[in-house]
Protein backbone atom coordinates (compact mmCIF):
# COMPACT_ATOMS: atom_id res chain seq x y z
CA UNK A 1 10.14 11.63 33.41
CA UNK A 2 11.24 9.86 30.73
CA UNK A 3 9.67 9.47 26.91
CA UNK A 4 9.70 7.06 24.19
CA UNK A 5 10.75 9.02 20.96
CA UNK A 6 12.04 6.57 19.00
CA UNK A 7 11.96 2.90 18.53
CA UNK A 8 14.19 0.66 15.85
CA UNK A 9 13.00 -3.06 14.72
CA UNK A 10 15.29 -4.77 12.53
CA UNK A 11 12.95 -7.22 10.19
CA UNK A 12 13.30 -10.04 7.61
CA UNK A 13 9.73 -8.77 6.39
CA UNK A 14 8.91 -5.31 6.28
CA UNK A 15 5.91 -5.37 4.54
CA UNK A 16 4.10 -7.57 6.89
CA UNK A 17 5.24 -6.01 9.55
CA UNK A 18 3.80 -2.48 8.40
CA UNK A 19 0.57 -3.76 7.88
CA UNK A 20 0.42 -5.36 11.18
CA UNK A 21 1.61 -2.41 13.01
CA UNK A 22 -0.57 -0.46 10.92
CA UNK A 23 -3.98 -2.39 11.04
CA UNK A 24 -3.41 -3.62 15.27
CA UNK A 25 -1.64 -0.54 16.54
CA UNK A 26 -3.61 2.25 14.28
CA UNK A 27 0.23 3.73 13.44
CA UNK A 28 0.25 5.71 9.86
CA UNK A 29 3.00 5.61 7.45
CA UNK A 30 5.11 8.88 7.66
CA UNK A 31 8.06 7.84 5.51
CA UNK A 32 9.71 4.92 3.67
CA UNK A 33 12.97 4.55 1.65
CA UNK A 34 15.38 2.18 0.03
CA UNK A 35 18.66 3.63 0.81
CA UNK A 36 22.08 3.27 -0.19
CA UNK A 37 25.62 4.69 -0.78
CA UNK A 38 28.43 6.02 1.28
CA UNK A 39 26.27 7.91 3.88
CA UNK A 40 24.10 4.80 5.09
CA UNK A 41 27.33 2.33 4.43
CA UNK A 42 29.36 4.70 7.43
CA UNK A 43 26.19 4.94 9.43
CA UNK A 44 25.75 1.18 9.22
CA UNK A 45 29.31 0.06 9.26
CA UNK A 46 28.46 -2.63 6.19
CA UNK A 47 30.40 -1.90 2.93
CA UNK A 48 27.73 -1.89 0.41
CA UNK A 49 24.60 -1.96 2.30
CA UNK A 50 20.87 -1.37 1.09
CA UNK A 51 18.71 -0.66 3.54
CA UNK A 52 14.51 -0.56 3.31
CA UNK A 53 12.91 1.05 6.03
CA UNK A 54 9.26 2.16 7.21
CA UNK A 55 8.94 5.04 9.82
CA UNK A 56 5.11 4.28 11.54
CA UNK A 57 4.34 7.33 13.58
CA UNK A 58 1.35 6.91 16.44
CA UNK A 59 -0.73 9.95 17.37
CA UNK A 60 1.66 10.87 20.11
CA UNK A 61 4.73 11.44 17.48
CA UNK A 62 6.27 7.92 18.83
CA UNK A 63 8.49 6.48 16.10
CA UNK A 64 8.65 2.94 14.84
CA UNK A 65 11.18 2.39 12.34
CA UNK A 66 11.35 -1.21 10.73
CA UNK A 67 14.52 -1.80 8.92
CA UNK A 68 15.90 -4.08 6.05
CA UNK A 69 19.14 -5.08 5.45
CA UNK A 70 18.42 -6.16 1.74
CA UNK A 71 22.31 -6.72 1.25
CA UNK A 72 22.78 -9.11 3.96
């Protein structure tokens, strides 16, 4: 049987999509970071990239992850 462990949304508004997720869905906040520098810029494959994300957890350990591309 198969499992959902992970799931990556890729948002023009992260903040209103937290609290949505976060108020409709009951998911909690378990990280979020602006990142940048060579690390996320290979990961990525976009030279100079900033990304924002939000990792939601529910109570299962499933995984949303909203990103931002703030660079683009």
């Amino acid at each position: 049987m198969a499992t959902i462990r992970h799931i990556g949304l890729v948002a023009r508004h992260t903040e209103s999509l937290v609290r949505f997720y976060t108020r409709v869905f009951n998911l909690k906040v378990s990280d979020r970071r602006i990142e940048t520098g060579s690390f996320i810029e290979k990961l990525v494959g976009i030279p100079d990239a900033q990304l924002e994300w939000a990792k939601l957890a529910d109570a299962n350990g499933i995984i949303l992850e909203i990103l931002h591309y703030r660079s683009q």
